[in-house]
C-alpha atoms as a PDB file:
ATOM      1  CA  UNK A   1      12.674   4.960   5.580  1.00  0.00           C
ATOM      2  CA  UNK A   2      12.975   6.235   9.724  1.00  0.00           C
ATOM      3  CA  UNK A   3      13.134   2.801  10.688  1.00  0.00           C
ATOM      4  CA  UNK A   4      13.074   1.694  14.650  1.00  0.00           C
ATOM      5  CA  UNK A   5      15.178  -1.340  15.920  1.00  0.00           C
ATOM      6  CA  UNK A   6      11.918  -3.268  16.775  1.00  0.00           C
ATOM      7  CA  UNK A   7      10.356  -2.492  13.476  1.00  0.00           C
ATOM      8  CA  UNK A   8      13.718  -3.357  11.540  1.00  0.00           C
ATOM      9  CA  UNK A   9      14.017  -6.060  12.980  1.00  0.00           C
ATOM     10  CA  UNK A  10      10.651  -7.524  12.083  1.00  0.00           C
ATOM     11  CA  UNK A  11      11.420  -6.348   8.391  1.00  0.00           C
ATOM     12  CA  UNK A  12      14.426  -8.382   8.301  1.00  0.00           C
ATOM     13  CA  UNK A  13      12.364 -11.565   8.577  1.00  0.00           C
ATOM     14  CA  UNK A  14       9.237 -10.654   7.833  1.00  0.00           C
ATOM     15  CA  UNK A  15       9.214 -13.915   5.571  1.00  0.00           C
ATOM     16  CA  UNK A  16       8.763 -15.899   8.590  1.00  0.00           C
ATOM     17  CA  UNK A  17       6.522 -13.825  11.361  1.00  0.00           C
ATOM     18  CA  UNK A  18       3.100 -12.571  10.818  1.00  0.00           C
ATOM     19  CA  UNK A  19       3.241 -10.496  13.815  1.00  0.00           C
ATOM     20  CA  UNK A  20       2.171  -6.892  13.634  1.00  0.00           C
ATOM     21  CA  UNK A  21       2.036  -3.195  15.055  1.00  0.00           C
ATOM     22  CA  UNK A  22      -1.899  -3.113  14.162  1.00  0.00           C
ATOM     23  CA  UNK A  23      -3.387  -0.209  14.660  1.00  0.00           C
ATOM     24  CA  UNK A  24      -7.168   0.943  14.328  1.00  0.00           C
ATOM     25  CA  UNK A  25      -9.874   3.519  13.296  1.00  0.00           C
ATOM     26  CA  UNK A  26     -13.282   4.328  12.826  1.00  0.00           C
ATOM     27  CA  UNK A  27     -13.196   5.745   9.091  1.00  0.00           C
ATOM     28  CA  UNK A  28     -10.538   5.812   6.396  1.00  0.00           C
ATOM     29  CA  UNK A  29      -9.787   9.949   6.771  1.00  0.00           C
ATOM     30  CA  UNK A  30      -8.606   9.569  10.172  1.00  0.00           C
ATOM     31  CA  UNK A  31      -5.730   7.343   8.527  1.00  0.00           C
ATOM     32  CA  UNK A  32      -5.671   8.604   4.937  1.00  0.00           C
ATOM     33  CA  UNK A  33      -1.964  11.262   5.259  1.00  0.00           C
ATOM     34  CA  UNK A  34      -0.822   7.706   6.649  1.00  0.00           C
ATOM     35  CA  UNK A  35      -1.915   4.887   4.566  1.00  0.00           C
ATOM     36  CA  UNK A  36      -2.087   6.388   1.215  1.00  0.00           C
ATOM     37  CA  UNK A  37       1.096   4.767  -0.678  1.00  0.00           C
ATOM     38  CA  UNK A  38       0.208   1.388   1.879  1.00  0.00           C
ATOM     39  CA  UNK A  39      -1.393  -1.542   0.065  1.00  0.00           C
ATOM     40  CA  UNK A  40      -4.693  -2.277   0.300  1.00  0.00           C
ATOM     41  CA  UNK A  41      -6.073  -5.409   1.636  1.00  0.00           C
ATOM     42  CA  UNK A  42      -9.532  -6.910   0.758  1.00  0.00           C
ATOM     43  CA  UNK A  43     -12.610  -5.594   2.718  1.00  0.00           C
ATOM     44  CA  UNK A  44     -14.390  -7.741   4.576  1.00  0.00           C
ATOM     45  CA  UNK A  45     -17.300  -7.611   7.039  1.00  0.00           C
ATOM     46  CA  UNK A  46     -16.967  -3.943   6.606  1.00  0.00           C
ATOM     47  CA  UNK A  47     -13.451  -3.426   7.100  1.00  0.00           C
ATOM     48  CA  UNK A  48     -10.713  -1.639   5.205  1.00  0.00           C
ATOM     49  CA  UNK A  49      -7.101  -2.725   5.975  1.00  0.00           C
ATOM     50  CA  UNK A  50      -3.743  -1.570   4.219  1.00  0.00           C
ATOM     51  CA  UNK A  51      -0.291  -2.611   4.761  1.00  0.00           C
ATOM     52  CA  UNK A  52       3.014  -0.689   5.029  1.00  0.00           C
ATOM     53  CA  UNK A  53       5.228  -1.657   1.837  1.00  0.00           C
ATOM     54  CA  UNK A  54       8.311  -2.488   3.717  1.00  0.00           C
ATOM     55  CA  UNK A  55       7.374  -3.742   7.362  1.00  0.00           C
ATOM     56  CA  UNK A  56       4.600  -5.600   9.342  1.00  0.00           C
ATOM     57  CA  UNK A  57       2.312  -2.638  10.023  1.00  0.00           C
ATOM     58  CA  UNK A  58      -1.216  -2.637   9.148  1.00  0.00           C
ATOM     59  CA  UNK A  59      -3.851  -0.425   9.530  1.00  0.00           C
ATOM     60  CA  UNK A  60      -7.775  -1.144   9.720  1.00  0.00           C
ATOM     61  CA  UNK A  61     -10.763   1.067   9.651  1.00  0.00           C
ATOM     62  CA  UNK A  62     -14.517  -0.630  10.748  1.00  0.00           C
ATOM     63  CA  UNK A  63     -16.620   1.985  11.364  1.00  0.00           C
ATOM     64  CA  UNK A  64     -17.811   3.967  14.476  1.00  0.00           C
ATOM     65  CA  UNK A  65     -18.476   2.541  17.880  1.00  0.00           C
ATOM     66  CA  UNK A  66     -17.330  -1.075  19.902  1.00  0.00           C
ATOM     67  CA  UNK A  67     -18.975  -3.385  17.708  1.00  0.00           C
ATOM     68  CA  UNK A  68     -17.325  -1.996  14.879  1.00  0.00           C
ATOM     69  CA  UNK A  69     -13.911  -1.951  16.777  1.00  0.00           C
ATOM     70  CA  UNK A  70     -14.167  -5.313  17.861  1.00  0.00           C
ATOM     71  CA  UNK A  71     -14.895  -6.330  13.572  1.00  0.00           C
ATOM     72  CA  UNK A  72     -11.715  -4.637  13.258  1.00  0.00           C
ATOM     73  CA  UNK A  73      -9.762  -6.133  15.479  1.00  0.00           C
ATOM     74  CA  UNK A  74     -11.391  -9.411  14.508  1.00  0.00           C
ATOM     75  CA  UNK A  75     -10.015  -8.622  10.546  1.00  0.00           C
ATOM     76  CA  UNK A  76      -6.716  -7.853  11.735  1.00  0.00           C
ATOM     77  CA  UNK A  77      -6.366 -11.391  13.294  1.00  0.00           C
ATOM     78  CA  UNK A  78      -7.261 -12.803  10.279  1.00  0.00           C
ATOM     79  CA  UNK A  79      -4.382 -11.644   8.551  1.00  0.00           C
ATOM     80  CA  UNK A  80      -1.947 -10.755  11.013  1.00  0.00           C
ATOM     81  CA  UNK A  81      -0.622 -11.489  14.618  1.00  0.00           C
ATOM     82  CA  UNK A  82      -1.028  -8.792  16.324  1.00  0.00           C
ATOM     83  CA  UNK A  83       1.825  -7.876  18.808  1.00  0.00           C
ATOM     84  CA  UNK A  84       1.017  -3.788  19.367  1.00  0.00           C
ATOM     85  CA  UNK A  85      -2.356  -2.108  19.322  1.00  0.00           C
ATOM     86  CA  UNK A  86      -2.964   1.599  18.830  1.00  0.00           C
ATOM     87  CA  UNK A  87      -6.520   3.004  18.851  1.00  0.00           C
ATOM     88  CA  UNK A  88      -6.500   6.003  16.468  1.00  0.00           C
ATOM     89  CA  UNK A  89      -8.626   8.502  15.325  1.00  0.00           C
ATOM     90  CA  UNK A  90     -10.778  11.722  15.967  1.00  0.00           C
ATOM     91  CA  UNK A  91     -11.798  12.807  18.912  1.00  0.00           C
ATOM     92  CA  UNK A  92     -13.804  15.876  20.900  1.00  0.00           C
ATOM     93  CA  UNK A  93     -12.082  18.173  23.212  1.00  0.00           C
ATOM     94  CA  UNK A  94     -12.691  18.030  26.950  1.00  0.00           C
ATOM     95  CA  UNK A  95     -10.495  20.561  27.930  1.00  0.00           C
ATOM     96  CA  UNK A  96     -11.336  24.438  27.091  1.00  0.00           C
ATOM     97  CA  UNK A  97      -7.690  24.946  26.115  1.00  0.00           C
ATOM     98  CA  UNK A  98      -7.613  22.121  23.807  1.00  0.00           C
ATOM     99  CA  UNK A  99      -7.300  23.426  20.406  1.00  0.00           C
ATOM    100  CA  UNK A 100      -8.022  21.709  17.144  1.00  0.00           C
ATOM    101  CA  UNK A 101      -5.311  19.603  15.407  1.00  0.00           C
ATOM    102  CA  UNK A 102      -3.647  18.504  19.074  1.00  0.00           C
ATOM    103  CA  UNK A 103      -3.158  15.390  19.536  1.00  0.00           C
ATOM    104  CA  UNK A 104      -3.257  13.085  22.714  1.00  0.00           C
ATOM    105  CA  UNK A 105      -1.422  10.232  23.753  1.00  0.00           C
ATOM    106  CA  UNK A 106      -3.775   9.040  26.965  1.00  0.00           C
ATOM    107  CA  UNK A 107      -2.624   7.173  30.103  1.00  0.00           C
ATOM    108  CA  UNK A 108      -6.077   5.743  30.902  1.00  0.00           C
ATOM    109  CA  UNK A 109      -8.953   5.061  28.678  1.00  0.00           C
ATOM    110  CA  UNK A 110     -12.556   5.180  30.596  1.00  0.00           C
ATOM    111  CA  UNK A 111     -15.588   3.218  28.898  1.00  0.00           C
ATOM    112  CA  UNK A 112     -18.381   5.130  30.016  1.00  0.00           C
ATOM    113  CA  UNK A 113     -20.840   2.866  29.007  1.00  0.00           C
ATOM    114  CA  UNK A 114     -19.695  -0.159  31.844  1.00  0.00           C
ATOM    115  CA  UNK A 115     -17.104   2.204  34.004  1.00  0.00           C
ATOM    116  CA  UNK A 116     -14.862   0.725  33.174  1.00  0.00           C
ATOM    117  CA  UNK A 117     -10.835   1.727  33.827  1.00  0.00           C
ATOM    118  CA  UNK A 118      -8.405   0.553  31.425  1.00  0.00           C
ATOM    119  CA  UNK A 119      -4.957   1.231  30.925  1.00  0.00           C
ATOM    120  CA  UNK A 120      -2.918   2.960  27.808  1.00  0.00           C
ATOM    121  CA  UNK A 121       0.729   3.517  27.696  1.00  0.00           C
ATOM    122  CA  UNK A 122       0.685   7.125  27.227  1.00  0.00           C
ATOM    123  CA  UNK A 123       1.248  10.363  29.253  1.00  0.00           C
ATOM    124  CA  UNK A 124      -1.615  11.944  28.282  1.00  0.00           C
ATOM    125  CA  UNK A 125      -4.546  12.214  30.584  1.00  0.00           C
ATOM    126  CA  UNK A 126      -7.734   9.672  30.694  1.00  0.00           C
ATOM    127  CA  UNK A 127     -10.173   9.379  27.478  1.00  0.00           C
ATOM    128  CA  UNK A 128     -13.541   8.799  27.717  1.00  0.00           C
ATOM    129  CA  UNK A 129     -14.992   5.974  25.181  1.00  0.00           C
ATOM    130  CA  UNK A 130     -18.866   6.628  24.912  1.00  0.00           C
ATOM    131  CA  UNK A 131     -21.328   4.985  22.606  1.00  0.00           C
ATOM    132  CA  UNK A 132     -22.676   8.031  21.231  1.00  0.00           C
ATOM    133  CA  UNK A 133     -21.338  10.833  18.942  1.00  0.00           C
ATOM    134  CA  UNK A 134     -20.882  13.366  22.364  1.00  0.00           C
ATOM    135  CA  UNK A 135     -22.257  17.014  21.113  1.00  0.00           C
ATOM    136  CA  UNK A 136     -21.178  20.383  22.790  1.00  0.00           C
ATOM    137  CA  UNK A 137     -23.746  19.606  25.535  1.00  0.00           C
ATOM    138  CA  UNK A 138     -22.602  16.003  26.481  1.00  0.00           C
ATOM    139  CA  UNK A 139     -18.516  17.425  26.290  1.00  0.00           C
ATOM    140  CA  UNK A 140     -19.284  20.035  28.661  1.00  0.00           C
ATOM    141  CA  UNK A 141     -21.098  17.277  31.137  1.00  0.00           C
ATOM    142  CA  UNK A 142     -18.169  14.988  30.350  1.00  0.00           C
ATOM    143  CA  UNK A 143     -15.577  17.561  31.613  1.00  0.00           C
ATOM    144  CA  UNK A 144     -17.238  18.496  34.496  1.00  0.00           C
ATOM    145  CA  UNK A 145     -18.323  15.122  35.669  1.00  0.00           C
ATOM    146  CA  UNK A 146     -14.859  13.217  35.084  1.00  0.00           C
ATOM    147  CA  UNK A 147     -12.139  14.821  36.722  1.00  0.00           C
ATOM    148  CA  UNK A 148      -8.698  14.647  34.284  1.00  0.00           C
ATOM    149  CA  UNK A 149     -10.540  13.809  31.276  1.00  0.00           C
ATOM    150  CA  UNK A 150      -8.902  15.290  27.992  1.00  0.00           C
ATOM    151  CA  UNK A 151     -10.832  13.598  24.995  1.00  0.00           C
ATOM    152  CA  UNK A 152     -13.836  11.545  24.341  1.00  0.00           C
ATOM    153  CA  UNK A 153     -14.032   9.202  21.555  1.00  0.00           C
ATOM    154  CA  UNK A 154     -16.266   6.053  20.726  1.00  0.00           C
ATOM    155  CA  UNK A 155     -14.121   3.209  20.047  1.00  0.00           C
ATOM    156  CA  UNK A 156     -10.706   2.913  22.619  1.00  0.00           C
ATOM    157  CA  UNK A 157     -12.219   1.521  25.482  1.00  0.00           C
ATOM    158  CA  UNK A 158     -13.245  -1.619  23.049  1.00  0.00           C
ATOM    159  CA  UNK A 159      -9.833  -1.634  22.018  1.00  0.00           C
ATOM    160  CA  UNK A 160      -8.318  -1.386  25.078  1.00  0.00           C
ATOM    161  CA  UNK A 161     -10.219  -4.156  26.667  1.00  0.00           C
ATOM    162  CA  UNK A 162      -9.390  -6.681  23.204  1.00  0.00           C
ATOM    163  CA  UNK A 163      -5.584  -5.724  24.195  1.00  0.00           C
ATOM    164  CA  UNK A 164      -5.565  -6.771  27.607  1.00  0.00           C
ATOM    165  CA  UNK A 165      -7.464  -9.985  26.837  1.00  0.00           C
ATOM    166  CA  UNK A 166      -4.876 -10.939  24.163  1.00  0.00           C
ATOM    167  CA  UNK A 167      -1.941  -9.747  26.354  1.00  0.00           C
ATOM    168  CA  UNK A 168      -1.034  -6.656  23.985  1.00  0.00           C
ATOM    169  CA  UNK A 169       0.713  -3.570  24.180  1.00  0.00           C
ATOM    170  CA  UNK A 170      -1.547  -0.782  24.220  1.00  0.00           C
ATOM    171  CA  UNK A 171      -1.787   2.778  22.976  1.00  0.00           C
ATOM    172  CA  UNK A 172      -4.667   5.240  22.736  1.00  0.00           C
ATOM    173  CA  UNK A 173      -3.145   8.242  20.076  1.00  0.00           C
ATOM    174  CA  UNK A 174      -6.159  10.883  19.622  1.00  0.00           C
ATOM    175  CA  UNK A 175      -5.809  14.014  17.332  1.00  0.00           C
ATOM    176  CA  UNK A 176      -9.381  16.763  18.707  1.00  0.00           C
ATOM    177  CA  UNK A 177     -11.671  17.621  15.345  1.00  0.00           C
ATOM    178  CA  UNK A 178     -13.686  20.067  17.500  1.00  0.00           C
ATOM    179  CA  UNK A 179     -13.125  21.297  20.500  1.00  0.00           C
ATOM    180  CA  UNK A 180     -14.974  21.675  23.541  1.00  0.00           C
ATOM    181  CA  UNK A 181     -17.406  24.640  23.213  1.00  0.00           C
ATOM    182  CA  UNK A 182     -18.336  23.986  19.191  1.00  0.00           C
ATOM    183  CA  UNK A 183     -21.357  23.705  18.209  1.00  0.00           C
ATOM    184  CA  UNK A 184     -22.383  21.295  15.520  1.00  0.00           C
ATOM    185  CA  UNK A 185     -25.396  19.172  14.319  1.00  0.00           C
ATOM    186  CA  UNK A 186     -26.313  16.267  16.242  1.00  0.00           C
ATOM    187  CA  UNK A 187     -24.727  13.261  14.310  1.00  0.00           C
ATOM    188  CA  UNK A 188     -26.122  10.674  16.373  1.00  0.00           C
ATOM    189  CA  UNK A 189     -29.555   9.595  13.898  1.00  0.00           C
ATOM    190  CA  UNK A 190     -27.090   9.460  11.062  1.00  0.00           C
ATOM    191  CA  UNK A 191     -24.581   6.872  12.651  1.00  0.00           C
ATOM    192  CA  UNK A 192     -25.920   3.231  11.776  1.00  0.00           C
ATOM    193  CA  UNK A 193     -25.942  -0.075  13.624  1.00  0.00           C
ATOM    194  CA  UNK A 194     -22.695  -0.908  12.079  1.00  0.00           C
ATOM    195  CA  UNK A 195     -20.908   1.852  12.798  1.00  0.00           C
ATOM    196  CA  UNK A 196     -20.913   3.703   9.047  1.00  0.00           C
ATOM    197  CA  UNK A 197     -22.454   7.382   8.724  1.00  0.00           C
ATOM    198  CA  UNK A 198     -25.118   8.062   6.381  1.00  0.00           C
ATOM    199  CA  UNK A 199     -23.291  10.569   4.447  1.00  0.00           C
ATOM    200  CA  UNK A 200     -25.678  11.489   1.958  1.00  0.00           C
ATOM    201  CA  UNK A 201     -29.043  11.472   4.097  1.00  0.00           C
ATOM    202  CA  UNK A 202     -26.501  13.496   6.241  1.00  0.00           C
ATOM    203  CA  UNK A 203     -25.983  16.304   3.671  1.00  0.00           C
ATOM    204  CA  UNK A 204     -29.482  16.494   2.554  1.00  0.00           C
ATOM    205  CA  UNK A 205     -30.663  17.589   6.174  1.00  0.00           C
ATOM    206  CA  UNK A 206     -27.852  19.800   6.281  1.00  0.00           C
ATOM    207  CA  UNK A 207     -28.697  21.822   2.920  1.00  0.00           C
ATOM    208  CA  UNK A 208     -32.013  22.550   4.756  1.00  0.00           C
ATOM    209  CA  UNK A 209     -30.109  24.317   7.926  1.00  0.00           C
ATOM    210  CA  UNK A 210     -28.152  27.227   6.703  1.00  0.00           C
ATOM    211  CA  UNK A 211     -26.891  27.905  10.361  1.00  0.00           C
ATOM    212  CA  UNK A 212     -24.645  24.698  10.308  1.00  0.00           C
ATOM    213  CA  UNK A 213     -22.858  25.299   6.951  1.00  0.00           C
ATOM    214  CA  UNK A 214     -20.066  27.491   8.750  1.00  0.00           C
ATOM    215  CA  UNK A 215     -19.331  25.162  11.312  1.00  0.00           C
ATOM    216  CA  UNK A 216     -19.487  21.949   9.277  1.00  0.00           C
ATOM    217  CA  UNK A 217     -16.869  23.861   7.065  1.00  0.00           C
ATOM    218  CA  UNK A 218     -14.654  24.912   9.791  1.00  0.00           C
ATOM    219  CA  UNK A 219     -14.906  21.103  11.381  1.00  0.00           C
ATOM    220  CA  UNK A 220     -13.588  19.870   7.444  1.00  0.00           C
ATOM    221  CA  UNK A 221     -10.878  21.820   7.859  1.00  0.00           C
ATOM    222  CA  UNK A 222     -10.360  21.294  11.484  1.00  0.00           C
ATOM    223  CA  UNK A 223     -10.592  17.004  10.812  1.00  0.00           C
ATOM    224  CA  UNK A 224      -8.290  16.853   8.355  1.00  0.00           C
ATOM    225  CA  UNK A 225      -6.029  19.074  10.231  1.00  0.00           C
ATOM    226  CA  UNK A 226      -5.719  16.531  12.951  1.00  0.00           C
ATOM    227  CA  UNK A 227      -5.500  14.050  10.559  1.00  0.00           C
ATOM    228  CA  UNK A 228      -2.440  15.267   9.601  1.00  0.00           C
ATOM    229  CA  UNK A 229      -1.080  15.845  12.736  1.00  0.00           C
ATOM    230  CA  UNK A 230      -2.240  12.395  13.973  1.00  0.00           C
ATOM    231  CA  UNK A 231      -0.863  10.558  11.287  1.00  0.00           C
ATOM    232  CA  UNK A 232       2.754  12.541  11.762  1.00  0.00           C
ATOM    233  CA  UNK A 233       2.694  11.279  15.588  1.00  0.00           C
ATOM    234  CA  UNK A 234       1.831   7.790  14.487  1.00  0.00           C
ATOM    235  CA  UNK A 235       5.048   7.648  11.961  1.00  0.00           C
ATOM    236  CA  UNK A 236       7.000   8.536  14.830  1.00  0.00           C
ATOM    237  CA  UNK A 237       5.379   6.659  17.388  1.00  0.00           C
ATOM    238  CA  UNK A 238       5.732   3.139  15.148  1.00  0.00           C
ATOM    239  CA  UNK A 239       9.165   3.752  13.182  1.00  0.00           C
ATOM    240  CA  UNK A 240       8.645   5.030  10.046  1.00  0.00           C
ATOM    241  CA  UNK A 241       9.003   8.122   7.948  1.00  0.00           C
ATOM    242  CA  UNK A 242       6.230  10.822   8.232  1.00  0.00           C
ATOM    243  CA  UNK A 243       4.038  11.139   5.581  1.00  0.00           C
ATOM    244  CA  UNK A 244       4.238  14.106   3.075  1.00  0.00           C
END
């Protein structure tokens, strides 16, 4: 294992801390290249949590949105002390040269539903955080209305704001599953209260609208893509080896 000092060092007594890098996402693919030979914890409220085998990193997916965030983040206290936080996940492209698979490391998160500013330790341009699934329409308003913005996702704003309240380090580590100009069904009915997509009421509509097949493919392909690539940049960013 690529271990850092900070991590090793936490390995070396992990029988007496409970502090951990946590980091968080909205559904299990954004995390699975990363998480798959981690052990699982119990669900609860909703949540999925693993462990890394030989350190104090966990990982937790809740579902889409802040209130599923803030469940989360709520699990991960329950079992751990967090000392890092890293929002991670999926996000839309608000930059025309933004191509699928790359992945962002912000330097400001905005939460466009209370204007928020908030801070992430990253070089990479400001993220929006919006409470809706943001469609080729609402990207295209998004660029043009915020000036520097790179990505828009639903749940780092939420995050952000939980890691400034509890004093944490903070990190905001994107990876674009479409980019700016595509063109794909709105997924906004499907997404329930508590954050999980109806997947099979979903597909069902979608066998009924031939034009969306090809793009629904090509954003498969594209997601797991930057689910690769995302989960690379997170073994580096946290210590350990990449996953194969």
């Amino acid at each position: 294992m690529v271990c850092s000092t900070w991590v090793c060092a936490r390995v070396r007594y992990r029988g007496v801390t409970n502090e951990a890098i946590v980091i968080i996402a909205a559904v299990a693919g954004e995390l699975k290249p990363l998480v798959r030979s981690w052990a699982a914890l119990e669900t609860r409220n909703g949540v999925d949590g693993w462990q890394h085998p030989n350190g104090p990193i966990m990982a937790f997916c809740g579902g889409m949105g802040a209130a599923a965030a803030t469940r989360a983040f709520a699990r991960a206290r329950e079992v751990c002390e967090p000392v890092r936080l890293i929002s991670a996940g999926w996000a839309g492209a608000l930059r025309e040269e933004s191509t699928a698979g790359a992945v962002i490391d912000a330097s400001m998160v905005r939460d466009l539903r209370k204007g928020e500013m908030l801070t992430a330790d990253g070089p990479g341009g400001l993220l929006l955080s919006a409470a809706r699934v943001a469609g080729r329409e609402e990207k295209v308003r998004l660029a043009g209305t915020y000036s520097g913005s790179v990505a828009v996702d639903m749940e780092a704003a939420t995050l952000a704001r939980l890691a400034g309240a509890h004093t944490l380090h903070f990190k905001a580590i994107k990876a674009i599953s479409d980019t700016l100009e595509e063109d794909l069904p709105d997924m906004n009915p499907y997404l329930r209260e508590d954050g999980t997509f109806a997947t099979a009421k979903f597909a069902v509509r979608m066998a009924l609208q031939p034009r969306y097949w090809q793009p629904l493919m090509q954003f498969g392909r594209q997601a797991s893509l930057a689910a690769d690539r995302l989960c690379a940049v997170l073994a580096d960013e946290i210590g350990i080896e990449r996953p194969r």
